[in-house]
N, C-alpha and C. Protein backbone atom coordinates (compact mmCIF):
# COMPACT_ATOMS: atom_id res chain seq x y z
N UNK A 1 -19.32 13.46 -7.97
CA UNK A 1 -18.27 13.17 -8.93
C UNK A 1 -16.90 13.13 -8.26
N UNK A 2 -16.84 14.14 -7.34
CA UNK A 2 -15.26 14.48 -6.56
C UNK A 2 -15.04 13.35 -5.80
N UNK A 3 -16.74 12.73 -5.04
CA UNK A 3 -16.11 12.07 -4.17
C UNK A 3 -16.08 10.41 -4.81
N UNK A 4 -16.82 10.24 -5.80
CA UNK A 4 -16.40 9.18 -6.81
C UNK A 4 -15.02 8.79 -7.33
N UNK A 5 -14.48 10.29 -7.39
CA UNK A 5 -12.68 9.75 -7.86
C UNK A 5 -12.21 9.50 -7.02
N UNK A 6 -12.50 9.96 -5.66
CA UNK A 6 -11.74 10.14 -4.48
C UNK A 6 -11.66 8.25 -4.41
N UNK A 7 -12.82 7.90 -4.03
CA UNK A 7 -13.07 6.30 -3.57
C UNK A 7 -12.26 5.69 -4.85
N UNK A 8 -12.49 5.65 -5.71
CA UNK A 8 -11.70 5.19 -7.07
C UNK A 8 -10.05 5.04 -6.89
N UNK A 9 -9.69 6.19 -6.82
CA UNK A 9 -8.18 6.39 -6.62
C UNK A 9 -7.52 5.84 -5.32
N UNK A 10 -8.14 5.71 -4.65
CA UNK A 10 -7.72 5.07 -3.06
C UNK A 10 -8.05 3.19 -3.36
N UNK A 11 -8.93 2.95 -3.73
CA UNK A 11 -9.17 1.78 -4.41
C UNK A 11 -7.97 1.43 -5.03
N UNK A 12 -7.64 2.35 -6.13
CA UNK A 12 -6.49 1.85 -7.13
C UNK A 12 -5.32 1.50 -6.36
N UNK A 13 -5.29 2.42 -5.51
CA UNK A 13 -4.01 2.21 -4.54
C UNK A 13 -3.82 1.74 -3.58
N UNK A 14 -4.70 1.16 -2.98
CA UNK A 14 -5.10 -0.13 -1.97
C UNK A 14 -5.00 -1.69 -2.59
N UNK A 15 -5.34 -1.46 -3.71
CA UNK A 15 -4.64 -2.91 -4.76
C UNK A 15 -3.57 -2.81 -5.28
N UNK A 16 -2.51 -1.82 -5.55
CA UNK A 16 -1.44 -1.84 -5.57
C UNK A 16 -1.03 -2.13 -4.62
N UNK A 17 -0.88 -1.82 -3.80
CA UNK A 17 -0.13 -2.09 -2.18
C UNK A 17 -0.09 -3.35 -1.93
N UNK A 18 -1.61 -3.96 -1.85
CA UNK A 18 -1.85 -5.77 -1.86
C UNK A 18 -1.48 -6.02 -2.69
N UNK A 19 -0.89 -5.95 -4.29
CA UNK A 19 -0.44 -6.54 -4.85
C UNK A 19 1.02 -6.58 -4.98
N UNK A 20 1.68 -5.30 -4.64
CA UNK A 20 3.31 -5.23 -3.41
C UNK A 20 3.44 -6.44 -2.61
N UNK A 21 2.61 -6.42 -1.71
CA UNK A 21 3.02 -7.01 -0.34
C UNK A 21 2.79 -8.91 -1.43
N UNK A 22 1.48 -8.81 -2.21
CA UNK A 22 1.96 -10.63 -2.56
C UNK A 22 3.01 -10.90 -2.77
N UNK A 23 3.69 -9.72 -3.94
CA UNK A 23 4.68 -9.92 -4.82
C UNK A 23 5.83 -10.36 -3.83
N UNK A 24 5.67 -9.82 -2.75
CA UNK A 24 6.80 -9.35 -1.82
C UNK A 24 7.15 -11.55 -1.29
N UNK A 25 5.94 -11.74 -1.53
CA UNK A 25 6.07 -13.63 -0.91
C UNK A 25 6.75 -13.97 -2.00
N UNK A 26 6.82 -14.02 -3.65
CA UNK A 26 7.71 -14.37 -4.77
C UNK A 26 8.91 -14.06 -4.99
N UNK A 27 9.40 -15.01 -5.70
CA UNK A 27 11.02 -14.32 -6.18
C UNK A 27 10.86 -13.56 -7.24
N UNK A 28 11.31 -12.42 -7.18
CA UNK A 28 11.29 -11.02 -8.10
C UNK A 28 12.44 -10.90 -8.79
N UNK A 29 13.43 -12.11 -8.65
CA UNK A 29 14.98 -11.81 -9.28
C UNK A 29 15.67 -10.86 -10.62
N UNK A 30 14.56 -11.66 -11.25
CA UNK A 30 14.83 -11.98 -12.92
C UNK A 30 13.34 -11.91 -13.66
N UNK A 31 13.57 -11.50 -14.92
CA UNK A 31 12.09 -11.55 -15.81
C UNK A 31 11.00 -10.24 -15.79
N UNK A 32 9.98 -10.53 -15.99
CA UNK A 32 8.94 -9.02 -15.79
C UNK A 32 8.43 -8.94 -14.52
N UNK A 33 8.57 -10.20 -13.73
CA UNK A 33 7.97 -9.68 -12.17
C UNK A 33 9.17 -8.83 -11.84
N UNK A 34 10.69 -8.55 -11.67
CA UNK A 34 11.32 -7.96 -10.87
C UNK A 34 11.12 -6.43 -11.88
N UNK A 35 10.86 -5.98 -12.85
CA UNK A 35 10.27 -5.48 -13.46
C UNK A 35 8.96 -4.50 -13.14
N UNK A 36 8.09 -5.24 -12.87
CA UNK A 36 6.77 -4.67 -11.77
C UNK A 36 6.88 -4.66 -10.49
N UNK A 37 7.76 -5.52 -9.91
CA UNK A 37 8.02 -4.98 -8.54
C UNK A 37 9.05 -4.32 -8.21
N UNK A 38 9.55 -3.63 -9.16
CA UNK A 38 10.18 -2.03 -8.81
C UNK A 38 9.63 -1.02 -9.31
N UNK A 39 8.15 -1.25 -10.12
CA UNK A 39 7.49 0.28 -10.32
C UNK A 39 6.38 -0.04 -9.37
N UNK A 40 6.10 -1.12 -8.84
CA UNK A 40 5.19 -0.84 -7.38
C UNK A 40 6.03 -0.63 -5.99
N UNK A 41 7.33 -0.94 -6.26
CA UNK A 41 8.15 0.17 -5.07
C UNK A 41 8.16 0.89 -5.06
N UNK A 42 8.20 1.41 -6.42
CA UNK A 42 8.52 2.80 -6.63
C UNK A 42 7.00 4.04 -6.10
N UNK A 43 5.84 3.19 -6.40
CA UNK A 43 4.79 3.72 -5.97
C UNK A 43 4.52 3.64 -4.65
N UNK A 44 4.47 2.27 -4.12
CA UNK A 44 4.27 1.86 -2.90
C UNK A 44 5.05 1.89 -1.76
N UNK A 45 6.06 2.14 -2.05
CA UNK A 45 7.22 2.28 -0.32
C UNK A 45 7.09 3.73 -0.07
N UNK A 46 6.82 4.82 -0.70
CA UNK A 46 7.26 6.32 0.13
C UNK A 46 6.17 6.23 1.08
N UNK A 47 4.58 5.38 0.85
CA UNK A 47 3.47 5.73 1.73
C UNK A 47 4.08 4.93 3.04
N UNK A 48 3.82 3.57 2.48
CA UNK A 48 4.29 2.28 3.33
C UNK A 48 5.84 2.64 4.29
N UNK A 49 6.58 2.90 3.73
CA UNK A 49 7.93 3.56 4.26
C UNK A 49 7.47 4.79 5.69
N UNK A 50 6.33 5.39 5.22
CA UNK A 50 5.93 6.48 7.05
C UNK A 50 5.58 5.29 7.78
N UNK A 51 4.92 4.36 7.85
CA UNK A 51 4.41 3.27 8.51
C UNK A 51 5.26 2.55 9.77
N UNK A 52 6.63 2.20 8.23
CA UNK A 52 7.72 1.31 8.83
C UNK A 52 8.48 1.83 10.03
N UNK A 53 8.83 2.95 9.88
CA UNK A 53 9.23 4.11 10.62
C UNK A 53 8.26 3.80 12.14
N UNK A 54 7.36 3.85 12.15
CA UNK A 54 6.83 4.16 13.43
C UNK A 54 6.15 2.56 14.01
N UNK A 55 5.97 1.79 12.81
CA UNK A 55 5.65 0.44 13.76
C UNK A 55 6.93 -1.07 13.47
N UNK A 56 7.47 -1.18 14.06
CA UNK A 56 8.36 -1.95 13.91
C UNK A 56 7.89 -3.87 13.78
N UNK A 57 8.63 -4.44 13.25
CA UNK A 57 7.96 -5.85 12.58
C UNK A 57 8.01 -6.25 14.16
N UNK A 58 6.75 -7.56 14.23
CA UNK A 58 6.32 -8.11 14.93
C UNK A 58 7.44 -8.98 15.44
N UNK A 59 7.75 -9.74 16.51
CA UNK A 59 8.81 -10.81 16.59
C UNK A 59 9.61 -10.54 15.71
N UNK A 60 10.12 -9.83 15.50
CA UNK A 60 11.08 -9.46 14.46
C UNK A 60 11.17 -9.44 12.91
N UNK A 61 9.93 -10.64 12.72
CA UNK A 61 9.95 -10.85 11.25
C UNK A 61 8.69 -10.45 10.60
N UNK A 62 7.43 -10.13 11.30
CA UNK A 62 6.02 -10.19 10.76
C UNK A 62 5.78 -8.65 10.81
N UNK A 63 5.74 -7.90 9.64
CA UNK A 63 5.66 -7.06 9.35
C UNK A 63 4.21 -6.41 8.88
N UNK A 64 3.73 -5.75 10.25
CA UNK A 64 2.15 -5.67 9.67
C UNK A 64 1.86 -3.91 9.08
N UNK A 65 2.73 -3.40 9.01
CA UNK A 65 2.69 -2.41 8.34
C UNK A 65 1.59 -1.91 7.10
N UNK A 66 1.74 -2.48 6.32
CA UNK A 66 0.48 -3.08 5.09
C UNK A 66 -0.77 -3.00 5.18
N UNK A 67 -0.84 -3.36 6.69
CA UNK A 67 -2.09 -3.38 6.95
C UNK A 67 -2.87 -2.31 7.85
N UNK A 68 -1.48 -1.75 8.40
CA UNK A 68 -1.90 -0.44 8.96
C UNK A 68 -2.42 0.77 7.96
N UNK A 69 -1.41 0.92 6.93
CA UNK A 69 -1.48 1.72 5.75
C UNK A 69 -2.58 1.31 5.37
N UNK A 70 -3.35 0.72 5.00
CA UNK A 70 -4.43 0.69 4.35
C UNK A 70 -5.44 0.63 5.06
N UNK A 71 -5.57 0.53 6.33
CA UNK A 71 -6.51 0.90 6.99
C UNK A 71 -6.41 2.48 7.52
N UNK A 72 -5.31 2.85 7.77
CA UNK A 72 -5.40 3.97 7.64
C UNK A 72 -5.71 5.03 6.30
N UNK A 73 -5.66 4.51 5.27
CA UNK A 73 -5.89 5.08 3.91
C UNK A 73 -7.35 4.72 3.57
N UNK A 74 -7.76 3.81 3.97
CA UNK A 74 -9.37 3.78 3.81
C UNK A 74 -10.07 4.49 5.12
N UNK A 75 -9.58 4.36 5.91
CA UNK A 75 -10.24 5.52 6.64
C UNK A 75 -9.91 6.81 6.32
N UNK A 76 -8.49 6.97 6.16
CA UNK A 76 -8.67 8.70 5.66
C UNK A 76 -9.66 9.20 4.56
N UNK A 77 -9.32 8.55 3.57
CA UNK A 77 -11.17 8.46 2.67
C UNK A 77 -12.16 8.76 2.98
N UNK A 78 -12.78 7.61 3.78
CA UNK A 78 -13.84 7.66 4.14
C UNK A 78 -14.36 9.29 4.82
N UNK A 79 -12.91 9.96 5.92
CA UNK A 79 -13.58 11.01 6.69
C UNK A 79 -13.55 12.12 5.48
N UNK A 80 -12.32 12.20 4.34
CA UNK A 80 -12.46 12.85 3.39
C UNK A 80 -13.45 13.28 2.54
N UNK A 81 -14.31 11.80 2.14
CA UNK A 81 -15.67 11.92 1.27
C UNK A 81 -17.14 12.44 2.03
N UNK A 82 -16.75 11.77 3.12
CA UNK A 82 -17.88 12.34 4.38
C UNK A 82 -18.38 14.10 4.26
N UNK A 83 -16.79 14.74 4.74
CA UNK A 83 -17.11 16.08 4.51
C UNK A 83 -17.00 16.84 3.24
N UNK A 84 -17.14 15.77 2.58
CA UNK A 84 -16.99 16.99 1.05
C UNK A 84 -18.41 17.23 0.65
């Protein structure tokens, strides 16, 4: 059961994140997207934000951060559910 929520909740928040980083390709100006993409900042940058900190964008502009975080968050999982 524990480790059912565990995978669940990391799930939930592994599609938030991908759905951050799409949003992040749209214009968020105006309307209900800029709307949802400040309560998925609000969720999604304090994790993503340790990331930025320690890996800096590619050529200056390609920011693979995103993808570190979530591979690092599905692996932390994984060793999490392992030993429970």
């Amino acid at each position: 059961m524990l480790r059912y929520l565990i995978v669940s909740l990391v799930d939930v928040y592994s599609m938030l994140i991908f759905v951050y980083v799409i949003m992040s390709w749209l214009p968020t100006d105006r309307g209900i997207l800029r709307d949802v993409n400040a309560v998925l900042a609000k969720v999604c940058d304090p994790y993503l934000n340790l990331f930025k900190k320690l890996i800096p964008p590619l050529g200056g502009m390609v920011d693979i951060t995103p993808i570190i975080a979530l591979l690092v968050l599905q692996l932390g999982a994984q060793l999490l559910v392992r030993f429970l």
